[in-house]
Protein backbone atom coordinates (compact mmCIF):
# COMPACT_ATOMS: atom_id res chain seq x y z
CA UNK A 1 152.56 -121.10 -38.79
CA UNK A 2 151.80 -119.18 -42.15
CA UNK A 3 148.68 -117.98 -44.07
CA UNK A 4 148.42 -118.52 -47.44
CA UNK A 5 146.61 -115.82 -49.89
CA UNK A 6 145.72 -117.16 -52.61
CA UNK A 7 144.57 -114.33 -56.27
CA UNK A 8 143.21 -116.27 -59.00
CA UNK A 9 142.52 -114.49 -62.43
CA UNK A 10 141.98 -116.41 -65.46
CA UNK A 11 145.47 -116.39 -67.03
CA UNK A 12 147.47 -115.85 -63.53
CA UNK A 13 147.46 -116.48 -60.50
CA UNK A 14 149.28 -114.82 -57.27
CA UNK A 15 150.17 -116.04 -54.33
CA UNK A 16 151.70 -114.78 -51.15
CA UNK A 17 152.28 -115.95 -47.89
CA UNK A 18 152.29 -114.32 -44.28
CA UNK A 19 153.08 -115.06 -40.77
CA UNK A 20 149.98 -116.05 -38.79
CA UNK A 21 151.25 -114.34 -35.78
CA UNK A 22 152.47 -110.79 -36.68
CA UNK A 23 151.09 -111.15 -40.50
CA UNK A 24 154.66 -110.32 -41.66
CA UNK A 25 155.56 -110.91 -45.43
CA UNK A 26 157.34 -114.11 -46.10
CA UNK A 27 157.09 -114.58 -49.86
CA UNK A 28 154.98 -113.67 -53.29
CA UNK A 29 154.98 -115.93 -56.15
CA UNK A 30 153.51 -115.79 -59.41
CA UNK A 31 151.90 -118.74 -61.34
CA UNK A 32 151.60 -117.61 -65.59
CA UNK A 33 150.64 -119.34 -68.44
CA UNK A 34 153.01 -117.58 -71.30
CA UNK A 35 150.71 -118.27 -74.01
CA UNK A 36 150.67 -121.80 -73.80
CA UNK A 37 147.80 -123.64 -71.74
CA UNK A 38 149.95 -126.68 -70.89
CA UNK A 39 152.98 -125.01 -70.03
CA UNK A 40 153.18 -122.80 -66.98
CA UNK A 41 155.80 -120.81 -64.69
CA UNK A 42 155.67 -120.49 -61.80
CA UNK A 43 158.30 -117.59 -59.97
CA UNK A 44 158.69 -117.50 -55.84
CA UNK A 45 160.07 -114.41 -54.25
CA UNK A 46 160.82 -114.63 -50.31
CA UNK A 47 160.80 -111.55 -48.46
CA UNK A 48 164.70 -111.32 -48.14
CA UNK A 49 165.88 -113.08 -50.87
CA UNK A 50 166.08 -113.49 -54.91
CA UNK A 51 163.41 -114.80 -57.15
CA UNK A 52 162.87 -118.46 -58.18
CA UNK A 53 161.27 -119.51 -61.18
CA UNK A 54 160.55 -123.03 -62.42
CA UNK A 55 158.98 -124.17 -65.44
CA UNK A 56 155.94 -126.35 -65.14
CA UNK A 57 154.50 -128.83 -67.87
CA UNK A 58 150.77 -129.08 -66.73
CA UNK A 59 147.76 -130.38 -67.74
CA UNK A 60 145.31 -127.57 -67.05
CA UNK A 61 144.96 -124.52 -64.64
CA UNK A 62 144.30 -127.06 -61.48
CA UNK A 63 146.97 -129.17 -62.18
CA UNK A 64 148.98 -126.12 -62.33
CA UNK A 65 148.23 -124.51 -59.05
CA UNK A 66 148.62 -127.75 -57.26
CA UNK A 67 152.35 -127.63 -58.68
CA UNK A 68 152.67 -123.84 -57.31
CA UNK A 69 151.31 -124.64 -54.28
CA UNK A 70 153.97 -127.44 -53.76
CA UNK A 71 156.95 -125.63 -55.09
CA UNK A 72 155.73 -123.01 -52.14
CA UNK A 73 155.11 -125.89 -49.92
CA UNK A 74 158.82 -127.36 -49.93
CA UNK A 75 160.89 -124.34 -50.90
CA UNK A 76 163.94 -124.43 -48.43
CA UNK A 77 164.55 -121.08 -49.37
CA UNK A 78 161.80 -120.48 -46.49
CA UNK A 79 163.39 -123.24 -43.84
CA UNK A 80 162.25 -126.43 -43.79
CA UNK A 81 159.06 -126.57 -45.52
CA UNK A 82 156.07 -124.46 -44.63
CA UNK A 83 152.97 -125.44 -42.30
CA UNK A 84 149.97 -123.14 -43.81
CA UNK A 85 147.01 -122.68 -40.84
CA UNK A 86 144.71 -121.19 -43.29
CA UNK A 87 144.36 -120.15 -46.82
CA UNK A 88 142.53 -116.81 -47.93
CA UNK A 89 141.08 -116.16 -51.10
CA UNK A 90 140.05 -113.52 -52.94
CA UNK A 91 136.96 -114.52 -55.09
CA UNK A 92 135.24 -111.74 -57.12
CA UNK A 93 131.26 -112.60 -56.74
CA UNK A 94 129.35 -113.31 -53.32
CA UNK A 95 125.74 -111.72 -54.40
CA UNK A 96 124.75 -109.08 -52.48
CA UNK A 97 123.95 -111.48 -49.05
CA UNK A 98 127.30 -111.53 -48.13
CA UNK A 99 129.15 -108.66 -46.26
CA UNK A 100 131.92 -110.48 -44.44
CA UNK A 101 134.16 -112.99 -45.08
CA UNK A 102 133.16 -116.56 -45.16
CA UNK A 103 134.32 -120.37 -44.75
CA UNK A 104 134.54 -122.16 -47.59
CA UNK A 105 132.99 -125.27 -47.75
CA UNK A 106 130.72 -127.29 -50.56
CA UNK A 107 127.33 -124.59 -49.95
CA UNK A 108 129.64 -121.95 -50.21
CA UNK A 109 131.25 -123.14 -53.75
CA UNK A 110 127.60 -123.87 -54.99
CA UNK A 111 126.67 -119.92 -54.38
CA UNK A 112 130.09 -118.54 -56.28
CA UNK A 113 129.15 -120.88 -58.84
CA UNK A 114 126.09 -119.13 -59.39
CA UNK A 115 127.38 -115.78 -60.34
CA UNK A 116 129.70 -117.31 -63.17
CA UNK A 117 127.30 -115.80 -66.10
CA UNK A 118 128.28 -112.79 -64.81
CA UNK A 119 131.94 -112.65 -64.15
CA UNK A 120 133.06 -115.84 -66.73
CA UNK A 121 136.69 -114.55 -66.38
CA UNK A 122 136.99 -114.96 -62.95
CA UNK A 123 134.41 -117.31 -61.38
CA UNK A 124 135.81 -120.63 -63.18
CA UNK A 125 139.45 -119.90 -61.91
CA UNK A 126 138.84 -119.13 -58.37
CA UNK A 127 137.00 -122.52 -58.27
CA UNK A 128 139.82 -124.03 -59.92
CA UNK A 129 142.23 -122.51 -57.14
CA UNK A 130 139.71 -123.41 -54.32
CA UNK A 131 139.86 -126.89 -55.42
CA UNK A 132 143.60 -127.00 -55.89
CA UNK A 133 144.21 -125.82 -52.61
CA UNK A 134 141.76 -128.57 -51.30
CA UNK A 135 143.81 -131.05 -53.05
CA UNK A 136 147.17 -129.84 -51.98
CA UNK A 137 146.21 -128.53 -48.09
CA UNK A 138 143.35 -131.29 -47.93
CA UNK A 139 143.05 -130.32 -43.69
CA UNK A 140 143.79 -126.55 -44.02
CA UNK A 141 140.53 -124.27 -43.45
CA UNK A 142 139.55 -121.74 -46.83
CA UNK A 143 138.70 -118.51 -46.29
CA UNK A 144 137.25 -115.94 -48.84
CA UNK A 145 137.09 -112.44 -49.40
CA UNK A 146 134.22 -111.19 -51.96
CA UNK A 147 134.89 -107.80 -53.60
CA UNK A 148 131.46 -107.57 -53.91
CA UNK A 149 130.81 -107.46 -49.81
CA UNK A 150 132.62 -103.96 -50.11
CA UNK A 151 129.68 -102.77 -51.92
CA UNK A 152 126.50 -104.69 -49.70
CA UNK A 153 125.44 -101.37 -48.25
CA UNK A 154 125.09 -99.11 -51.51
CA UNK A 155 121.76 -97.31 -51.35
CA UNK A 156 118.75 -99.03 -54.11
CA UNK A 157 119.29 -95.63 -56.08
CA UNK A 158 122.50 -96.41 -56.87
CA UNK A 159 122.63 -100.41 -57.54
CA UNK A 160 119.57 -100.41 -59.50
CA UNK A 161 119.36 -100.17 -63.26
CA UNK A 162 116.13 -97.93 -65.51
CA UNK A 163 114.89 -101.31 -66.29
CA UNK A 164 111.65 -103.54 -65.48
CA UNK A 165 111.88 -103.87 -62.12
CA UNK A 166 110.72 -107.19 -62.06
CA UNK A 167 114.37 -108.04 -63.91
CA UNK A 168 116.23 -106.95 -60.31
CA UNK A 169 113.13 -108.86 -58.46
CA UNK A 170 113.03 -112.16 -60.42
CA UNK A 171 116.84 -112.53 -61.71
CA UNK A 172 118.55 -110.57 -59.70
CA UNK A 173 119.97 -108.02 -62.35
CA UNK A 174 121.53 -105.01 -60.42
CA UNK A 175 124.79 -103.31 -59.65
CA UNK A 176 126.96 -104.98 -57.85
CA UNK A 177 130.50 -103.38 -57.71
CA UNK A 178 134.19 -104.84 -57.71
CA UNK A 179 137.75 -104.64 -56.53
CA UNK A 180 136.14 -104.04 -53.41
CA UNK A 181 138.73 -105.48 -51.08
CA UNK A 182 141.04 -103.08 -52.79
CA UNK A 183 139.07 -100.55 -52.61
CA UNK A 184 138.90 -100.97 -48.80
CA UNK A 185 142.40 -101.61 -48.35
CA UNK A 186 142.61 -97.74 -49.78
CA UNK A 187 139.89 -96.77 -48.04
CA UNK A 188 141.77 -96.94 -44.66
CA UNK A 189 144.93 -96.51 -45.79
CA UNK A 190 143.76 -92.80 -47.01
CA UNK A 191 142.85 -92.11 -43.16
CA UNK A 192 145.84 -93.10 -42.43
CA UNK A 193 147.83 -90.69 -44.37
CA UNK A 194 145.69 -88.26 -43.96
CA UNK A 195 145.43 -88.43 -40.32
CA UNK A 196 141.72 -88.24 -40.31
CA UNK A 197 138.55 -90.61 -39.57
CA UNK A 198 137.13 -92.40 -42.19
CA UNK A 199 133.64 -91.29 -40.94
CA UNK A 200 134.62 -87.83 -41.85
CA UNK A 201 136.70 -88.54 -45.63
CA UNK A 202 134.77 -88.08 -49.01
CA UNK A 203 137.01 -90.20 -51.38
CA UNK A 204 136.92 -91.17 -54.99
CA UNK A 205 139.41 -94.08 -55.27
CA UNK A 206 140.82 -95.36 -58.93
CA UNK A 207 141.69 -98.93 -59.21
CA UNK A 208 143.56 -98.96 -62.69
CA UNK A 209 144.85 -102.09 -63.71
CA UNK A 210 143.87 -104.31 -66.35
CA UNK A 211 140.85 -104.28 -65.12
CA UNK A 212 139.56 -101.33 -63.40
CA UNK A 213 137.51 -99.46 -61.25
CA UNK A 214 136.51 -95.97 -59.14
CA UNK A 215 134.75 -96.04 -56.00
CA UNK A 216 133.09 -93.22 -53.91
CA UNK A 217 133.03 -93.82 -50.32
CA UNK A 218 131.92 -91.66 -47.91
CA UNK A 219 132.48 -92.00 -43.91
CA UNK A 220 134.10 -95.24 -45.03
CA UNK A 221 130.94 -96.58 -46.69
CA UNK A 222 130.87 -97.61 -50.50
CA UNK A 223 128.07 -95.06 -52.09
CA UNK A 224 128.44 -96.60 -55.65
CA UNK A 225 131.43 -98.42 -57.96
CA UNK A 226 131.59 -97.63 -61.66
CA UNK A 227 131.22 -101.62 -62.50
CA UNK A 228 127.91 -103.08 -62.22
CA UNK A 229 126.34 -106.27 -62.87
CA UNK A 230 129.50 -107.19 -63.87
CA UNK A 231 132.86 -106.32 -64.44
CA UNK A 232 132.54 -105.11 -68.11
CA UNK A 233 130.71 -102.35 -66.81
CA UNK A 234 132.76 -98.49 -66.06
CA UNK A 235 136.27 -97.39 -67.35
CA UNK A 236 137.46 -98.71 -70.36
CA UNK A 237 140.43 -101.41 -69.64
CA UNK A 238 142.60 -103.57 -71.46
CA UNK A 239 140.67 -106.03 -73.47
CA UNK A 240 137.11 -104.73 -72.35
CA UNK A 241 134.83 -102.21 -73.76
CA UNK A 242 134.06 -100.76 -70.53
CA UNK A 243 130.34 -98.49 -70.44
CA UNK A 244 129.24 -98.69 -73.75
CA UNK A 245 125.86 -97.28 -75.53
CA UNK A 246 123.79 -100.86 -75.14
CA UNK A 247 122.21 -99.59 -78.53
CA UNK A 248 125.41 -100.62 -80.11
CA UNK A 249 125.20 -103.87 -79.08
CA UNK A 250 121.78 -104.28 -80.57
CA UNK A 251 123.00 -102.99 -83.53
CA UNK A 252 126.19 -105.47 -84.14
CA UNK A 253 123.63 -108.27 -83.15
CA UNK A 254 120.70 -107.17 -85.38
CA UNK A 255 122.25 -105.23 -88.51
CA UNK A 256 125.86 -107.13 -88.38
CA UNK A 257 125.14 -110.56 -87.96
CA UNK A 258 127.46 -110.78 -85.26
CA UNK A 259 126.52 -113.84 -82.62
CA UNK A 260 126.38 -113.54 -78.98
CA UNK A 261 129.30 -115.32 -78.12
CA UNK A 262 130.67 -113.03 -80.83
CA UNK A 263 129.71 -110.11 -78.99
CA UNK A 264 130.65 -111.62 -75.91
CA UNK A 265 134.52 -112.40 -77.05
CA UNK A 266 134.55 -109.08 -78.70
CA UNK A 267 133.52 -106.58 -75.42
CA UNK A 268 135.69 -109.08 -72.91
CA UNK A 269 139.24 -109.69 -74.81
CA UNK A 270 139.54 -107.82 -77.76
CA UNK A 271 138.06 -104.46 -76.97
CA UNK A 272 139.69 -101.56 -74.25
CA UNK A 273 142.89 -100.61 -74.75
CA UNK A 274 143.77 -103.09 -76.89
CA UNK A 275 140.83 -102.59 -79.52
CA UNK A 276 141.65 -99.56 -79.99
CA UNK A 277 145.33 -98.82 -79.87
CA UNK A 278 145.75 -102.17 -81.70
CA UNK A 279 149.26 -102.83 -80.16
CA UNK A 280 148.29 -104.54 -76.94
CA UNK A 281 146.23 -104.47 -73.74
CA UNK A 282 148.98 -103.82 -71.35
CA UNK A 283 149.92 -100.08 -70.63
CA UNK A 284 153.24 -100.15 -70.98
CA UNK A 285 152.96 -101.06 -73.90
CA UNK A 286 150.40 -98.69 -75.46
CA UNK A 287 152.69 -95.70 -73.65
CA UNK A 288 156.03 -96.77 -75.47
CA UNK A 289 154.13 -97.30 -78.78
CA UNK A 290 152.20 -93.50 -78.15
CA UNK A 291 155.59 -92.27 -77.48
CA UNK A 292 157.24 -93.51 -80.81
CA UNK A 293 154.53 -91.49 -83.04
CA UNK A 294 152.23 -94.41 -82.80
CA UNK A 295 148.43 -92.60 -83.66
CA UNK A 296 146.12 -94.93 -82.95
CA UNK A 297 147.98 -95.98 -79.22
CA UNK A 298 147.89 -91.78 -78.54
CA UNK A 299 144.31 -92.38 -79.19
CA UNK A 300 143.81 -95.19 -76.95
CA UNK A 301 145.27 -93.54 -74.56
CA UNK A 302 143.38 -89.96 -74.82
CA UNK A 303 140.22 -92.01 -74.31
CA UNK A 304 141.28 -93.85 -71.24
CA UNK A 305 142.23 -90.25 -69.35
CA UNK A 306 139.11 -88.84 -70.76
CA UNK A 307 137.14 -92.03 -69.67
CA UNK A 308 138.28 -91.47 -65.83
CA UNK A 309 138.66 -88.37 -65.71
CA UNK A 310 135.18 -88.33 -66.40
CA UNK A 311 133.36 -90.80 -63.95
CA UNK A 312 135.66 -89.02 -61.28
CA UNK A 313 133.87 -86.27 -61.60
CA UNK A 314 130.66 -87.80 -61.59
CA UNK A 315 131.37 -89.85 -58.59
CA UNK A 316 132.63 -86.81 -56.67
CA UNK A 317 129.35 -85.04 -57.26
CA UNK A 318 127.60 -87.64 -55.66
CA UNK A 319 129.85 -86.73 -52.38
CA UNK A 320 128.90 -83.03 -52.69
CA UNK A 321 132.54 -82.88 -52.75
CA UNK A 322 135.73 -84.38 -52.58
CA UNK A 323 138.85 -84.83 -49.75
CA UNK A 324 140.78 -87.06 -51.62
CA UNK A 325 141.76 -88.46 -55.11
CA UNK A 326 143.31 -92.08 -54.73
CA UNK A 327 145.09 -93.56 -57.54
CA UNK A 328 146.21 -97.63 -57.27
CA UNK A 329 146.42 -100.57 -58.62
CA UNK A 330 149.36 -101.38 -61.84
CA UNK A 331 148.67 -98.37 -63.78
CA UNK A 332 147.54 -95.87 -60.92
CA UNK A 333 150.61 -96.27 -59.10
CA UNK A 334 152.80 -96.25 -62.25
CA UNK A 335 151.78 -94.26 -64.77
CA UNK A 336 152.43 -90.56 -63.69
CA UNK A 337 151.26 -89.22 -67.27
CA UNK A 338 147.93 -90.73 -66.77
CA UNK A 339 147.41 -89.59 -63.30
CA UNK A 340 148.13 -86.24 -64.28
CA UNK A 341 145.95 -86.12 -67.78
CA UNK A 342 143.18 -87.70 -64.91
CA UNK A 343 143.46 -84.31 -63.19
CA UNK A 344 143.57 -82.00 -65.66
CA UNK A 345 140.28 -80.08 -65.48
CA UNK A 346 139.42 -81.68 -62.02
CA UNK A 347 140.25 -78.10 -60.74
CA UNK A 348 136.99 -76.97 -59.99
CA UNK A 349 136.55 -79.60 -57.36
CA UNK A 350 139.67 -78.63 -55.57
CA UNK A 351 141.97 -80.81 -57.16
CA UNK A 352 145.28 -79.74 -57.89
CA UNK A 353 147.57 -82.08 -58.95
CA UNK A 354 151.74 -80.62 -58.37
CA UNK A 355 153.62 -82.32 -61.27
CA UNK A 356 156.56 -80.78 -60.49
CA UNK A 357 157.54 -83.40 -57.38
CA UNK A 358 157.24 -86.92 -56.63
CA UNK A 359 155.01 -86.22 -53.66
CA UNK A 360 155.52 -87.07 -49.57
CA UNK A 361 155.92 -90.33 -48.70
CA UNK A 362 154.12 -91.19 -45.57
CA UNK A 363 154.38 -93.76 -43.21
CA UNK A 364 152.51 -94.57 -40.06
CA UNK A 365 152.31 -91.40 -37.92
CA UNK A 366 154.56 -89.66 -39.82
CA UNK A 367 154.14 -87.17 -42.21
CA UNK A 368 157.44 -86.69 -43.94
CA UNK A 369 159.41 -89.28 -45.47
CA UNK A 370 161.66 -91.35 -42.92
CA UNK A 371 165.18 -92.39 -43.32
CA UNK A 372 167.58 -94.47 -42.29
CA UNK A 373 167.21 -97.25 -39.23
CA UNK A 374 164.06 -95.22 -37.90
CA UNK A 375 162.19 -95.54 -41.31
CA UNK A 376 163.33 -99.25 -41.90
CA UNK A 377 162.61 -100.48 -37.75
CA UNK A 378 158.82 -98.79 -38.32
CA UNK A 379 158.84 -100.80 -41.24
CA UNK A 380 159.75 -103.89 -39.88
CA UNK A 381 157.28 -103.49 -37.47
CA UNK A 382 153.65 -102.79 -39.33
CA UNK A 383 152.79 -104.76 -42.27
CA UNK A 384 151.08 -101.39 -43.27
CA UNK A 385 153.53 -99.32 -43.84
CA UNK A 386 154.50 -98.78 -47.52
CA UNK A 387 156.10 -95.92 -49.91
CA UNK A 388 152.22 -94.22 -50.40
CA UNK A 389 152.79 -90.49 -51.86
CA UNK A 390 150.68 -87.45 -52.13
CA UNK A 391 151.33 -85.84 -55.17
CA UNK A 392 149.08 -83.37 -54.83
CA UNK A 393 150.34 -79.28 -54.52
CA UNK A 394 150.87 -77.99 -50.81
CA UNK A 395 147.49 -75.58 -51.32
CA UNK A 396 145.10 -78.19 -52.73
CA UNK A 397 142.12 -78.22 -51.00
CA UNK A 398 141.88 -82.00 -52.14
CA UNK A 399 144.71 -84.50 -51.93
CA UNK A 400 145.87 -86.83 -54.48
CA UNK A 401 147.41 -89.83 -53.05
CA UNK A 402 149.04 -92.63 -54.76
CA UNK A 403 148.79 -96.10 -52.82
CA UNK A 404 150.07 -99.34 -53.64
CA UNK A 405 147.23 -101.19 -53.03
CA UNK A 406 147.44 -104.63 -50.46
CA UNK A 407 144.66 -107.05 -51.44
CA UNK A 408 146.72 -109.92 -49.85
CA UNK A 409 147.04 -108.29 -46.50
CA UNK A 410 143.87 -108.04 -45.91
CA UNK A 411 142.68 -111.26 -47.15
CA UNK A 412 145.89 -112.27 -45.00
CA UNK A 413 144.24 -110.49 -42.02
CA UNK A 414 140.49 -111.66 -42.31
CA UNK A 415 141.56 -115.22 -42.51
CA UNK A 416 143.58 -114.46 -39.21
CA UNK A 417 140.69 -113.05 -37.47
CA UNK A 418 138.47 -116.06 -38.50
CA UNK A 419 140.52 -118.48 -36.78
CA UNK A 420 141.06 -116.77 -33.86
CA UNK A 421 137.61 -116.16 -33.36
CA UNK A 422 136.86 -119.44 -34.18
CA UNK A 423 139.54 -120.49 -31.51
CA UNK A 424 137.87 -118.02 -28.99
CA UNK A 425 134.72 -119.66 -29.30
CA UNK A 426 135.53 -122.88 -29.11
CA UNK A 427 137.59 -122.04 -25.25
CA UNK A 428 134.39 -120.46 -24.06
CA UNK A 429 131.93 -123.75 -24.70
């Protein structure tokens, strides 16, 4: 028996799959439209074995996943064939009602549906997925994970706007926060390595990717996310604007002619990284261009640091201090230039960053790196234990940890606990 996670973004979409009983990792794959929107591929990696890729002539994104789905179904490089007891989701946009994770079913799809004005990236392709999955695993339960429910308890100073206040009354406009379920997966991963309660942990966690976020928790509690109402909202990323002055907007709309769904293209996919570095959205990129003379990709990339390094700071004021510094996602847990141009002048809030080393990797209960048969059995036995480092210098009164963030374990792990309560249940009538 095997749970299915299921990632939908609106180009990609990841999958991986995990063993009901001791949520081991048996495979990731990775559906991708390469530019053309009838031809996908789709690429399976097992746990122990080599990568499998297959192209896929499709008719849209549905048709697509149901392919993936079956390619993951039937692979015999798993055995012989796989029998999925529940699929987890991670969907981007519950509203603020819901905290925990939920059941899919026709009511449920109606209230995502809702929220697609305000993330139109992401809403439309989780649906797609959802119904996929319900075409290819017609009998298997859905589960899904909101990134907003992360965020249900941040205080009304913090999730509402300086507008009319009838706007957050009568439609609902407010912050709402994202990448939550990343953002908790760090959230007690931190403790972990650490070796400390959440309760008592002030943490500013960066999820840098191409899209991104920063969090501040405190006690394990969300206290505010640097998106909003939406996902444009916060750091600048790699095709949108991030926080911009909203007097520039009126200004392009009033004095340039531009339309809305001008404006709307312009701040989602062709602004961030890629507006201004003009290379591409994807950090890699922009780095190797910066590091061949390229001006304008230097540029892009002095305005990302400053950009975080920035609403760090601002978040960990709102802790009255700070414990940790957690970088993750793609670029956090890659890019050691931008993690340390992040913590250049974070100083004065304790944070001292030691470039000098790759940092100690911790395990569970542990805190030096392991080796050998004892590193690889603890391994083997927790499906939380990965190569997280602290970078940060032995004296710093704040720690800088680098985490490779597990959405899919957790959505893995939710979806677990669902059925077995709903199992539980069911024996006590």
């Amino acid at each position: 028996m095997s749970i299915l996670v299921i990632n939908a973004g609106s180009s990609s979409v990841k999958f991986a799959l995990f063993e009901f009983d001791t949520l081991r990792s048996l495979a990731r794959g990775l559906l991708d439209w390469p530019g053309d929107a009838q031809h996908a591929v789709v690429t399976l990696t097992p746990a122990d074995g080599n990568p499998i890729s297959r192209e896929l002539d499709v008719p849209d994104y549905r048709a697509g996943v149901v392919a993936a789905l079956e390619m993951l179904r039937t692979s015999k490089t798993l055995g012989d064939g796989i029998l999925v007891r529940v699929v987890g989701h991670r969907l981007i946009h519950g509203g603020p009602q819901i905290r925990r994770p939920v059941r899919i079913d026709a009511a449920m799809k109606d209230l995502i549906a809702r929220y697609t004005h305000v993330a139109p990236l992401h809403i439309p392709a989780g649906l797609e997925a959802i119904a996929a999955t319900e075409s290819a695993l017609p009998d298997v339960p859905q589960v899904g994970l909101f990134d907003t429910a992360f965020f249900a308890d941040i205080p009304p100073a913090a999730y509402l706007y300086p507008l009319p206040y009838a706007w957050y009354e009568d439609w609902g406009i407010r912050r709402f926060g994202y990448h939550g379920t990343s953002h908790a997966y760090c959230t007690e991963r931190a403790a972990e390595m650490l070796h400390r309660d959440p309760s008592q942990l002030r943490l500013v966690i960066c999820h840098l990717g191409q899209g991104s976020s920063a969090t501040a928790v405190r006690g394990g509690v969300a206290v505010t996310n640097t998106m909003g109402f939406s996902p444009l909202e916060g750091f600048m990323m790699g095709t949108r604007s991030g926080t911009v002055d909203p007097g520039i907007l009126l200004h392009v709309l009033k004095e340039r002619g531009m339309s809305v769904d001008e404006l709307a293209d312009t701040l989602h996919k062709k602004s961030g990284l890629l507006g201004i570095s003009g290379v591409s959205s994807d950090f890699r990129q922009v780095e190797a261009a910066a590091a061949e003379g390229n001006d304008r990709a230097r540029l892009a990339l002095d305005v990302y640091a400053y950009r975080v390094r920035a609403m760090v700071g601002a978040l960990a004021v709102t802790l009255g201090g700070l414990d940790a510094l957690v970088f993750t996602g793609g670029i956090g847990e890659n890019s050691a230039w931008l993690r340390a141009e992040v913590c250049k002048g974070l100083e004065c809030l304790g944070v001292h960053l030691d470039a000098s080393r790759k940092g100690t990797s911790y395990s569970l209960g542990d805190e030096s790196a392991e080796r050998g048969e004892s590193r690889r059995a603890k391994k083997a036995a927790s499906p939380l234990f990965w190569p997280d480092v602290d970078i940060a210098a032995p004296n710093s009164p704040a720690r800088v940890l680098v985490i490779q963030t597990r959405e899919d374990f957790m959505i893995a792990r939710e979806a677990r606990r669902m059925v077995l309560e709903k199992m539980n249940a069911e024996c006590g009538k």
